[in-house]
PDB file of N, CA and C in Angstrom:
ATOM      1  N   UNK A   1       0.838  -1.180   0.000  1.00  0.00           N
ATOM      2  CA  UNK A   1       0.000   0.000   0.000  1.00  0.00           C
ATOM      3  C   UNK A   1       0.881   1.242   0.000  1.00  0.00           C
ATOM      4  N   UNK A   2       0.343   2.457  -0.799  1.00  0.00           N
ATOM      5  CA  UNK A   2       1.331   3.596  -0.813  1.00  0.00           C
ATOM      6  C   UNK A   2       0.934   4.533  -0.100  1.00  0.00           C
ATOM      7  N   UNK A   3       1.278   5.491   0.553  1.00  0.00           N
ATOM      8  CA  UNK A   3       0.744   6.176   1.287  1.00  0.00           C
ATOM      9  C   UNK A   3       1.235   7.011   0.860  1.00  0.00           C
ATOM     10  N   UNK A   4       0.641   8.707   1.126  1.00  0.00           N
ATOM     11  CA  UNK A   4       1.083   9.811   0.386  1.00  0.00           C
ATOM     12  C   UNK A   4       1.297  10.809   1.582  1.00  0.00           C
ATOM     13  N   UNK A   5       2.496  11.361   1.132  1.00  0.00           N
ATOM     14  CA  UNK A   5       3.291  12.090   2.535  1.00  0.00           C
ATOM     15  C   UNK A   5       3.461  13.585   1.806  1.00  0.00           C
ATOM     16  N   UNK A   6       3.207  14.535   2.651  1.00  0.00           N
ATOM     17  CA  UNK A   6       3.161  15.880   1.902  1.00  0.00           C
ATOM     18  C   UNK A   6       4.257  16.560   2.864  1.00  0.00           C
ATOM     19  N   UNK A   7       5.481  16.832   2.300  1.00  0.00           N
ATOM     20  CA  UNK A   7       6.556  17.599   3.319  1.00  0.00           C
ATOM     21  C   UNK A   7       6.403  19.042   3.575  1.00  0.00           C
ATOM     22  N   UNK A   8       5.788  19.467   4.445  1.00  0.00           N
ATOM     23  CA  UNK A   8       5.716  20.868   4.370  1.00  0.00           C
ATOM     24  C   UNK A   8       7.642  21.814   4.410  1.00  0.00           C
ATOM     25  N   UNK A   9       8.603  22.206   4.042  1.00  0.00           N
ATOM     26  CA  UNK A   9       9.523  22.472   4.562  1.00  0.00           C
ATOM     27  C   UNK A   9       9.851  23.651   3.493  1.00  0.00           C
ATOM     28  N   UNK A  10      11.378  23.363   3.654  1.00  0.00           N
ATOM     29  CA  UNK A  10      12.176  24.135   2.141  1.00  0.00           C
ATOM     30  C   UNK A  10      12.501  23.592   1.105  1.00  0.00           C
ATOM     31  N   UNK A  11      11.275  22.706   0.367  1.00  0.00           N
ATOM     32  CA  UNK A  11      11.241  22.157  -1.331  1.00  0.00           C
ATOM     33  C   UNK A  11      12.433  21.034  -0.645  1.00  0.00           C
ATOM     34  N   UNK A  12      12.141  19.974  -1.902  1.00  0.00           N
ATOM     35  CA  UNK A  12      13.109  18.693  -1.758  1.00  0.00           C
ATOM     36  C   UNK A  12      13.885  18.894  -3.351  1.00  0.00           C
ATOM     37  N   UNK A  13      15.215  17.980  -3.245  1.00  0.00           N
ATOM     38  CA  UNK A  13      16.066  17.948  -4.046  1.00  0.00           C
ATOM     39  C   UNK A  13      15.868  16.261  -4.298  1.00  0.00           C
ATOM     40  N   UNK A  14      14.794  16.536  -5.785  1.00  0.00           N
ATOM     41  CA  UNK A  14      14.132  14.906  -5.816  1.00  0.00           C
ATOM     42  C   UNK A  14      15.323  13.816  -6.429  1.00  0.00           C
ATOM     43  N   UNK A  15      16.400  14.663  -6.994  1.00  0.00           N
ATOM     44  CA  UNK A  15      17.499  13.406  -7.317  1.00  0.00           C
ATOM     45  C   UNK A  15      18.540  12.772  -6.210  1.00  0.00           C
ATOM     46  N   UNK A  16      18.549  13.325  -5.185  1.00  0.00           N
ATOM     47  CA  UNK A  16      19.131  13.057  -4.296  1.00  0.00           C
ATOM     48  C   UNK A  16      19.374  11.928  -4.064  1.00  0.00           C
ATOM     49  N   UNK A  17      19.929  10.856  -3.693  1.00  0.00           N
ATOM     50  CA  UNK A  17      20.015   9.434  -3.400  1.00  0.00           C
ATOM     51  C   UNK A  17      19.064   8.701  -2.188  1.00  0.00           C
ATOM     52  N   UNK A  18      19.649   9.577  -1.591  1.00  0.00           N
ATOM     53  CA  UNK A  18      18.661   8.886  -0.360  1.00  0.00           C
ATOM     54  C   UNK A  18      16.924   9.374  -0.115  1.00  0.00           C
ATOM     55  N   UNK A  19      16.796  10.418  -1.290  1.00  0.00           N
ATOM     56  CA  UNK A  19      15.239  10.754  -2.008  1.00  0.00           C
ATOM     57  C   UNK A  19      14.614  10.352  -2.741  1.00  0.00           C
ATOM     58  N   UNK A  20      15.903   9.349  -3.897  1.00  0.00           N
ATOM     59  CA  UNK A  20      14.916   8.496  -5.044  1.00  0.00           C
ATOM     60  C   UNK A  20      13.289   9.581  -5.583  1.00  0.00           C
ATOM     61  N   UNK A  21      13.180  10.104  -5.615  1.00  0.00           N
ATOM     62  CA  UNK A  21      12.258  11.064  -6.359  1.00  0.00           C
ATOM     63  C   UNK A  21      10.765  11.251  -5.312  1.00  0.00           C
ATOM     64  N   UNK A  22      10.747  12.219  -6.220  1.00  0.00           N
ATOM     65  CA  UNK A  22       8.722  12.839  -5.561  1.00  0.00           C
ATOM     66  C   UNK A  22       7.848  12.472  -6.321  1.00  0.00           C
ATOM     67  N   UNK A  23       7.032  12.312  -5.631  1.00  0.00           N
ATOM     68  CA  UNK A  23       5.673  12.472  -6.598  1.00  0.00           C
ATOM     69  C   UNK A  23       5.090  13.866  -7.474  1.00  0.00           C
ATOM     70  N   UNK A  24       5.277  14.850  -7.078  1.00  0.00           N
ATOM     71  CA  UNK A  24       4.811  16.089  -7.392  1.00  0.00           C
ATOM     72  C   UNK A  24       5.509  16.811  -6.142  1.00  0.00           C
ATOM     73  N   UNK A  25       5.076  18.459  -6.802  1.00  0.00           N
ATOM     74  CA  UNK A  25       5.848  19.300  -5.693  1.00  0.00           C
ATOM     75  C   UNK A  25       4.920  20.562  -6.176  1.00  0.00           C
ATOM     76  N   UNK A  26       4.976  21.462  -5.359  1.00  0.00           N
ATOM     77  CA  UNK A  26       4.498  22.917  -5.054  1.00  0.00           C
ATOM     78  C   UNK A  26       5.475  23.861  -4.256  1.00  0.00           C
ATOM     79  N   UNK A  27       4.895  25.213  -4.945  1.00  0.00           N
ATOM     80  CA  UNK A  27       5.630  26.092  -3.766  1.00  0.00           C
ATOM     81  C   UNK A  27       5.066  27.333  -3.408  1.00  0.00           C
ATOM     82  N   UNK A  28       5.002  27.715  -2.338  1.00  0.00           N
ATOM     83  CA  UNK A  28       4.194  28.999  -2.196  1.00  0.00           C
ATOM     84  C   UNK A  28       5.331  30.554  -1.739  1.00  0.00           C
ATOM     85  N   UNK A  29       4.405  31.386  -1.857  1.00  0.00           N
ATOM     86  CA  UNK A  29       5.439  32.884  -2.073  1.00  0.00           C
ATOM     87  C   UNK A  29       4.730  33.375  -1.450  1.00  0.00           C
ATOM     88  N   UNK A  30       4.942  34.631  -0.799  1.00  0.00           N
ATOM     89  CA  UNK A  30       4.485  35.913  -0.606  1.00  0.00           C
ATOM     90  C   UNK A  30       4.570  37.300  -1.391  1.00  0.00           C
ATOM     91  N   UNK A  31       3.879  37.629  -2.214  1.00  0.00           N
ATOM     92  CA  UNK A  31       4.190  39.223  -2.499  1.00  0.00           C
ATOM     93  C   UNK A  31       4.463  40.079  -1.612  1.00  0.00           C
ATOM     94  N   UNK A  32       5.306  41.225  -2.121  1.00  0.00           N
ATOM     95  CA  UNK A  32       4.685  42.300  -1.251  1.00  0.00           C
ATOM     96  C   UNK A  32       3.467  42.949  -1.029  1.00  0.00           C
ATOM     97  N   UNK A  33       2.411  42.615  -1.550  1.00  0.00           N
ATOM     98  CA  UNK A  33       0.849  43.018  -2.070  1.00  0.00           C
ATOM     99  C   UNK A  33       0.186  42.289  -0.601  1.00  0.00           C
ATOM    100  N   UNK A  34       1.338  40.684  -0.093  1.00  0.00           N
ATOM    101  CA  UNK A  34       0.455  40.089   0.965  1.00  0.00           C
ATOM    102  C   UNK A  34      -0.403  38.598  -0.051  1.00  0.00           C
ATOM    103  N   UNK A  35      -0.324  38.785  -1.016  1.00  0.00           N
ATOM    104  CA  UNK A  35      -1.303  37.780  -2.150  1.00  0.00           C
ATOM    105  C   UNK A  35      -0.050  36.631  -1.440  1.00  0.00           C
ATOM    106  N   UNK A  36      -0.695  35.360  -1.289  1.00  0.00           N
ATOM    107  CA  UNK A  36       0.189  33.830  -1.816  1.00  0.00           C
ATOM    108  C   UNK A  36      -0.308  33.494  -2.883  1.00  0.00           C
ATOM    109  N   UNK A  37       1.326  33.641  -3.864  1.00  0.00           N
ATOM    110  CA  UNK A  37       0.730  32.583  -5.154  1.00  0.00           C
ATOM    111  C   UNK A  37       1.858  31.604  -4.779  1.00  0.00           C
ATOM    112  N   UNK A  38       1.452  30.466  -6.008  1.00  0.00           N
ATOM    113  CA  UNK A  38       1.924  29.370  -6.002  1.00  0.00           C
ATOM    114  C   UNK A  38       2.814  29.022  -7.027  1.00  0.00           C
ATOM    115  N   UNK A  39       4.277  28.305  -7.181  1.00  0.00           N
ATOM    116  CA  UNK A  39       4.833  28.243  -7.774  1.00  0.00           C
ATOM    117  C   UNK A  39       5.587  26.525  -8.268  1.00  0.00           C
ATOM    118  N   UNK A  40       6.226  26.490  -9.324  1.00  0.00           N
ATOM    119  CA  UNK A  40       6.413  24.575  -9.841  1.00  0.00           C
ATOM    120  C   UNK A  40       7.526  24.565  -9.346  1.00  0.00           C
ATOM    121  N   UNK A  41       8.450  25.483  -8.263  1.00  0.00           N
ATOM    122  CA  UNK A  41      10.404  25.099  -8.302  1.00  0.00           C
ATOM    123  C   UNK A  41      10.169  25.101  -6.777  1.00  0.00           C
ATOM    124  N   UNK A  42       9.845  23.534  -6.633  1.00  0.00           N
ATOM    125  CA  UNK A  42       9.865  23.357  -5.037  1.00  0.00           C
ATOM    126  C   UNK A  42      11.584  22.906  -5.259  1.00  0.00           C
ATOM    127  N   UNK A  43      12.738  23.474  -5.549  1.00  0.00           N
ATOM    128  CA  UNK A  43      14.069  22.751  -5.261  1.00  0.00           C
ATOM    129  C   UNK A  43      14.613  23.179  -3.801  1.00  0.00           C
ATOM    130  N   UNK A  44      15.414  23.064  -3.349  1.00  0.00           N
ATOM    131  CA  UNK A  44      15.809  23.238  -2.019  1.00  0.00           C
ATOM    132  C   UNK A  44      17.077  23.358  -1.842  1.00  0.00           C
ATOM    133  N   UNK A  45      17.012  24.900  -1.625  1.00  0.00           N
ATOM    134  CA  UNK A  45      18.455  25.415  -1.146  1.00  0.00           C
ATOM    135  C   UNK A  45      18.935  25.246  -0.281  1.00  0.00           C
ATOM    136  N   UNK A  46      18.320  25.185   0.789  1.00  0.00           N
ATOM    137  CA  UNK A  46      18.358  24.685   2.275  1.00  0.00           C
ATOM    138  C   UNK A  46      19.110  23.746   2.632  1.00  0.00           C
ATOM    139  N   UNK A  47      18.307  22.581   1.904  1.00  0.00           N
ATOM    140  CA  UNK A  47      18.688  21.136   2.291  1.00  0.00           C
ATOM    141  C   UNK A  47      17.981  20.857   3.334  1.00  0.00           C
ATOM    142  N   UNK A  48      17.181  21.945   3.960  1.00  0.00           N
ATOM    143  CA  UNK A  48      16.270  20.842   4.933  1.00  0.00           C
ATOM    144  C   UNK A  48      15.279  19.507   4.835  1.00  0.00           C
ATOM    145  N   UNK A  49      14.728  20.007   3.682  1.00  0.00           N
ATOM    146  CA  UNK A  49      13.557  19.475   3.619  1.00  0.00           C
ATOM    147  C   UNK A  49      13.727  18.060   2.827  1.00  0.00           C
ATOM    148  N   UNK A  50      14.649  17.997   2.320  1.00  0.00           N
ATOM    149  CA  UNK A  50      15.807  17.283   1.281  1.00  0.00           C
ATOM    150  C   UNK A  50      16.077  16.157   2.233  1.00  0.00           C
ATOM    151  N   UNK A  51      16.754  16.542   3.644  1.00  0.00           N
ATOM    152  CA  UNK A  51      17.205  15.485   4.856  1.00  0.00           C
ATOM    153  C   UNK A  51      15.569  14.712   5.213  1.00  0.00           C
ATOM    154  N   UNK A  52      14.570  15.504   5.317  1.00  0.00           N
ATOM    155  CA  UNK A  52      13.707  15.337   5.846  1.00  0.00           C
ATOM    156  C   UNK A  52      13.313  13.946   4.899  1.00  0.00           C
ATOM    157  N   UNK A  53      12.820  14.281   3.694  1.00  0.00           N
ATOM    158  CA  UNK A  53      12.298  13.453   2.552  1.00  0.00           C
ATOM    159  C   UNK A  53      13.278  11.917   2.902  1.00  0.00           C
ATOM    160  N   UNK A  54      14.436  12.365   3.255  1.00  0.00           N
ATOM    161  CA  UNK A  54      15.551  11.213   2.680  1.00  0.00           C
ATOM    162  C   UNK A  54      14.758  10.166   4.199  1.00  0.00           C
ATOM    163  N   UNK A  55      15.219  10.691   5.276  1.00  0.00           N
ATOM    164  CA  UNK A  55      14.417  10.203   6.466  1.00  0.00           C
ATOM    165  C   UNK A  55      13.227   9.587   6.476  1.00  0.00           C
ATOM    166  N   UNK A  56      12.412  10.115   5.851  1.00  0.00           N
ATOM    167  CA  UNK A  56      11.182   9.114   5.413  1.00  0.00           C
ATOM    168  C   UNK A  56      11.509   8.028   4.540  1.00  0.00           C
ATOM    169  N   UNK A  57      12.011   8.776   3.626  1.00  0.00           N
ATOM    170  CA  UNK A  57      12.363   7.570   2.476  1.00  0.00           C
ATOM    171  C   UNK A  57      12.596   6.267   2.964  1.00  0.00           C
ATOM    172  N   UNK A  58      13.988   6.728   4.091  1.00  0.00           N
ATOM    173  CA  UNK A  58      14.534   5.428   4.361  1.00  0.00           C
ATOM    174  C   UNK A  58      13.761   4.660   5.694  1.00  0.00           C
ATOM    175  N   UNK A  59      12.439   4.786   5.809  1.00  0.00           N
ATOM    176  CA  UNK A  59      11.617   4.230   6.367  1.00  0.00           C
ATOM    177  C   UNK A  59      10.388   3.800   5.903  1.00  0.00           C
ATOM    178  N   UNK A  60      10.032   4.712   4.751  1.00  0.00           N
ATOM    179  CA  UNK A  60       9.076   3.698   3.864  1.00  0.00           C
ATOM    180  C   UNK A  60       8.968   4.044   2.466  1.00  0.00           C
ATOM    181  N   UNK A  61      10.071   2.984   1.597  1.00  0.00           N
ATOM    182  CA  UNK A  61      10.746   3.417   0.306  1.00  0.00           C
ATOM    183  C   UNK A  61       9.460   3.316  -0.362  1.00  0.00           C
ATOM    184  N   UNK A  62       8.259   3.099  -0.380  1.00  0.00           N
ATOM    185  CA  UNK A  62       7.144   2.966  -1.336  1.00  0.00           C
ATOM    186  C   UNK A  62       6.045   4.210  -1.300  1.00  0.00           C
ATOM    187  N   UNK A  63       6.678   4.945   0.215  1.00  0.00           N
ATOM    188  CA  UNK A  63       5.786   6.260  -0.120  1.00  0.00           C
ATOM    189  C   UNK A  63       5.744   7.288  -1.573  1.00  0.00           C
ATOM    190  N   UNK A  64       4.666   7.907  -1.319  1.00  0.00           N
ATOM    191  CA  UNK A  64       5.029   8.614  -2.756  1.00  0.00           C
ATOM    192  C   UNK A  64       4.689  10.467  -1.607  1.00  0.00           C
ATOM    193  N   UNK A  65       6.187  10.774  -2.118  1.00  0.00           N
ATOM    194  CA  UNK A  65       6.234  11.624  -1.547  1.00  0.00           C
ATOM    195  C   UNK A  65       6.022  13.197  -2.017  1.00  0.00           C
ATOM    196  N   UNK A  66       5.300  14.316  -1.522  1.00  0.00           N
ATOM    197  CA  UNK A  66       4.915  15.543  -2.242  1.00  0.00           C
ATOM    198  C   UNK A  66       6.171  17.004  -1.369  1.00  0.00           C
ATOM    199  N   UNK A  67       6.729  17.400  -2.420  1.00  0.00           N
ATOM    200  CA  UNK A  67       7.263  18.782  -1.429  1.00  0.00           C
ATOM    201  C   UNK A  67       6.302  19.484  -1.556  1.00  0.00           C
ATOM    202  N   UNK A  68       6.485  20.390  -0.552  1.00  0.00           N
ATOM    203  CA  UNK A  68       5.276  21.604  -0.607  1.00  0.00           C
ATOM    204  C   UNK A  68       6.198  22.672   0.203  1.00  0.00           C
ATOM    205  N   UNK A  69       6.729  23.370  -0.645  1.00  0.00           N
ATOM    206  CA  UNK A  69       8.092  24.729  -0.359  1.00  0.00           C
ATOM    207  C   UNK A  69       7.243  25.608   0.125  1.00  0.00           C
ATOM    208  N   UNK A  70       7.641  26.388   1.444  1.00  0.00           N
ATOM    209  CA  UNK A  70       6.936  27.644   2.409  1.00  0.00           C
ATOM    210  C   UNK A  70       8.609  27.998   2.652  1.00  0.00           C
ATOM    211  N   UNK A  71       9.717  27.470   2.406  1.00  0.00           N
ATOM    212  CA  UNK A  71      11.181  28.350   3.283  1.00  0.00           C
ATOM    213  C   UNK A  71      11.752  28.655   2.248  1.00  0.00           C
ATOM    214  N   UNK A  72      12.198  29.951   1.965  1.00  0.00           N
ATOM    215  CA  UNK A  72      13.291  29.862   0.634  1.00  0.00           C
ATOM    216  C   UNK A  72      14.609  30.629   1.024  1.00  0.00           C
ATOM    217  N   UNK A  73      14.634  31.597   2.117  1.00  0.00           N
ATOM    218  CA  UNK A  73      16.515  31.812   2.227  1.00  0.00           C
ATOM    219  C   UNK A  73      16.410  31.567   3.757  1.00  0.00           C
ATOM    220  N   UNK A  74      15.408  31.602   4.636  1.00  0.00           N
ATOM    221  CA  UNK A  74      15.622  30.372   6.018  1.00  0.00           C
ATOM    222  C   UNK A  74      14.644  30.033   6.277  1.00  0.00           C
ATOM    223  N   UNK A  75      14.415  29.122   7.051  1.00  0.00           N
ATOM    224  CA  UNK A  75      13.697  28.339   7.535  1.00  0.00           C
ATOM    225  C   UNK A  75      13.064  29.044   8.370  1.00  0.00           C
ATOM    226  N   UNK A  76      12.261  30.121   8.005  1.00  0.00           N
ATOM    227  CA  UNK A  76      11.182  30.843   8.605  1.00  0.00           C
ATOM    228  C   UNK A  76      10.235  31.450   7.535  1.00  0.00           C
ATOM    229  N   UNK A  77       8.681  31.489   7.822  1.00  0.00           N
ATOM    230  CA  UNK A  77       7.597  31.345   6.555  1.00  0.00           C
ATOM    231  C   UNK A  77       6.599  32.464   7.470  1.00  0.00           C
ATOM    232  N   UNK A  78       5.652  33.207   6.212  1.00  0.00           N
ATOM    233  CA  UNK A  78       4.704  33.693   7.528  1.00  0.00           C
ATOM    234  C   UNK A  78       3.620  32.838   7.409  1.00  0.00           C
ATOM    235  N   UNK A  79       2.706  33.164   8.190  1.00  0.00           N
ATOM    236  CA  UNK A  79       1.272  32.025   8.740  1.00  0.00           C
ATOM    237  C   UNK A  79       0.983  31.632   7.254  1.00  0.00           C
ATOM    238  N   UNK A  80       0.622  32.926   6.477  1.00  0.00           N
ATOM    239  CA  UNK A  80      -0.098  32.922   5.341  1.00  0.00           C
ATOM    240  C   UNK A  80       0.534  31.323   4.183  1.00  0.00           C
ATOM    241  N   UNK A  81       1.519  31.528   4.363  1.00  0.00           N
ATOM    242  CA  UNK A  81       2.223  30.723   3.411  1.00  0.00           C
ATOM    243  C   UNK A  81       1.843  28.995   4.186  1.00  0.00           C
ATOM    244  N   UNK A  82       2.076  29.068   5.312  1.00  0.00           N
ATOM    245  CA  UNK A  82       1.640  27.711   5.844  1.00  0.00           C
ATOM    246  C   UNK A  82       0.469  27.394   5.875  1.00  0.00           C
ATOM    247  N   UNK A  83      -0.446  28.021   5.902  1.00  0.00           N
ATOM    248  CA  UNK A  83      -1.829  27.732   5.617  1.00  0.00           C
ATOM    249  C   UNK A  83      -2.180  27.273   4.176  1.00  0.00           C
ATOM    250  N   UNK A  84      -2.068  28.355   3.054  1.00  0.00           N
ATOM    251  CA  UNK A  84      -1.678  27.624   1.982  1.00  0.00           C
ATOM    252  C   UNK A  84      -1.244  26.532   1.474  1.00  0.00           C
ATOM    253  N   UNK A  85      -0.286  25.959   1.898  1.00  0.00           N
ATOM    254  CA  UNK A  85       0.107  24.669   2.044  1.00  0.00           C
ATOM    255  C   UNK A  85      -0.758  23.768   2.994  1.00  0.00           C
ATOM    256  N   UNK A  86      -0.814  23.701   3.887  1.00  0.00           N
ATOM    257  CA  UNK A  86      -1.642  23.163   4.688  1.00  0.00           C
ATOM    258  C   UNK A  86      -3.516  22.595   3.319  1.00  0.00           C
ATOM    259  N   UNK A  87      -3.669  24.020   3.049  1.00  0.00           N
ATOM    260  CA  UNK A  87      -4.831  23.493   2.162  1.00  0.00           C
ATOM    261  C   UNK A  87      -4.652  22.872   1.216  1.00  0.00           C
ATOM    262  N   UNK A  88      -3.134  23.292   0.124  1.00  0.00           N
ATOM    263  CA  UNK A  88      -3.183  22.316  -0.797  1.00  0.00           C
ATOM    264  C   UNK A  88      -2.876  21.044  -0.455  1.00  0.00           C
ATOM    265  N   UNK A  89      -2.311  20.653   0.777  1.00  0.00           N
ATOM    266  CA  UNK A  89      -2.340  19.007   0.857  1.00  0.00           C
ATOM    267  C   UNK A  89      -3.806  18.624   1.334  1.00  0.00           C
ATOM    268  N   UNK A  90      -4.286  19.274   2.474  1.00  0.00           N
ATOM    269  CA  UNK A  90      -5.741  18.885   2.563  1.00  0.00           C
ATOM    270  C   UNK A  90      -6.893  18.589   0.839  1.00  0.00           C
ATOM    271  N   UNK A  91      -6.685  19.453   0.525  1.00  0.00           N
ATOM    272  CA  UNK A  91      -7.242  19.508  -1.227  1.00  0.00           C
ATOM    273  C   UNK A  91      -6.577  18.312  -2.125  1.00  0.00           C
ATOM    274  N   UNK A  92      -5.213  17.930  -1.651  1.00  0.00           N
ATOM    275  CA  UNK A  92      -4.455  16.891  -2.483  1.00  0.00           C
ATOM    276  C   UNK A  92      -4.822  15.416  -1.938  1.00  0.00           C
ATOM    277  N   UNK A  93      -5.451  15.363  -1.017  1.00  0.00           N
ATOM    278  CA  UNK A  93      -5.357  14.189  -0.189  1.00  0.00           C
ATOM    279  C   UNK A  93      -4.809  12.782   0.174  1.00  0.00           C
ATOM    280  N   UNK A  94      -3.881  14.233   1.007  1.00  0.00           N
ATOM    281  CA  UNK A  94      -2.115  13.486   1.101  1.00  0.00           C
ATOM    282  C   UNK A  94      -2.801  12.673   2.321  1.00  0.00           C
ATOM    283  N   UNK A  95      -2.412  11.514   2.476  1.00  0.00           N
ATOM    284  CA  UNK A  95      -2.611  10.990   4.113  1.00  0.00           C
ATOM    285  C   UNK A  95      -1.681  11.671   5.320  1.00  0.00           C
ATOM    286  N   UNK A  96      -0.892  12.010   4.950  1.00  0.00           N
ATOM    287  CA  UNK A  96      -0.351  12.622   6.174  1.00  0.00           C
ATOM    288  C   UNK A  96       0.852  13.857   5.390  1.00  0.00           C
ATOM    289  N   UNK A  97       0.504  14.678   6.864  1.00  0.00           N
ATOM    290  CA  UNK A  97       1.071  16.189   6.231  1.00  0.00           C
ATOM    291  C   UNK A  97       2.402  16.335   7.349  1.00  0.00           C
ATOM    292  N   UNK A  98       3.673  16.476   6.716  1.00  0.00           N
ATOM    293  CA  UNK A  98       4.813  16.862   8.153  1.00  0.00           C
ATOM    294  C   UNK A  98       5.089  17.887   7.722  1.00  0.00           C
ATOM    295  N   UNK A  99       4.696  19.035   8.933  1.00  0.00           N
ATOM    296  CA  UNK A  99       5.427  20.930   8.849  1.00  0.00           C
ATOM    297  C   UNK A  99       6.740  20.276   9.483  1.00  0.00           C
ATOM    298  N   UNK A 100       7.767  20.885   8.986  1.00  0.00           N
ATOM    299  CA  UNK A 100       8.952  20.556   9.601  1.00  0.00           C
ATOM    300  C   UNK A 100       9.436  22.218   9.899  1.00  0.00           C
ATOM    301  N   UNK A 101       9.774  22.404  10.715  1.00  0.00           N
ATOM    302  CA  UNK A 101      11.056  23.657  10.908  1.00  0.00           C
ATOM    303  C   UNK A 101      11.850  23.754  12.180  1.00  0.00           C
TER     304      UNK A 101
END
């Protein structure tokens, strides 16, 4: 059975080795306007979210795993952006959602 894991963090780096790939990915922004839009370059500068993915991975290699990017130069997001995320996995219906920070 596959289960679908939605990483809330700073985007995954899906070639990674110990990531073996995503299923899909998202990313959300803030304007200065305050608007969240949404964007396709969940990659990860960080590397947090990257460790995170790999960590699951190597506990259940058959998940199919989703990034969902809220961090892009640190690992701090405002509400707005986590909520956003939060809905598109609720809307995606990921079985389980990890905010990591």
């Amino acid at each position: 059975m596959t289960i679908e894991i939605a990483i809330i963090d700073s985007g995954i780096n899906p070639w990674h080795s110990h990531v073996q790939g995503v299923a899909g990915g998202i990313s959300f922004h803030l304007r200065a306007s305050g608007k969240v839009v949404e964007g396709v370059d969940f990659s990860d500068e960080l590397g947090h979210g990257t460790a995170i993915a790999g960590v699951i991975r190597e506990r259940n290699s058959q998940a199919s795993i989703y990034a969902v990017k809220i961090f892009h130069q640190t690992l701090e997001a405002p509400a707005a952006l986590l909520l956003a995320a939060l809905n598109w996995a609720i809307n995606t219906r990921v079985k389980i959602i990890r905010v990591v920070a």
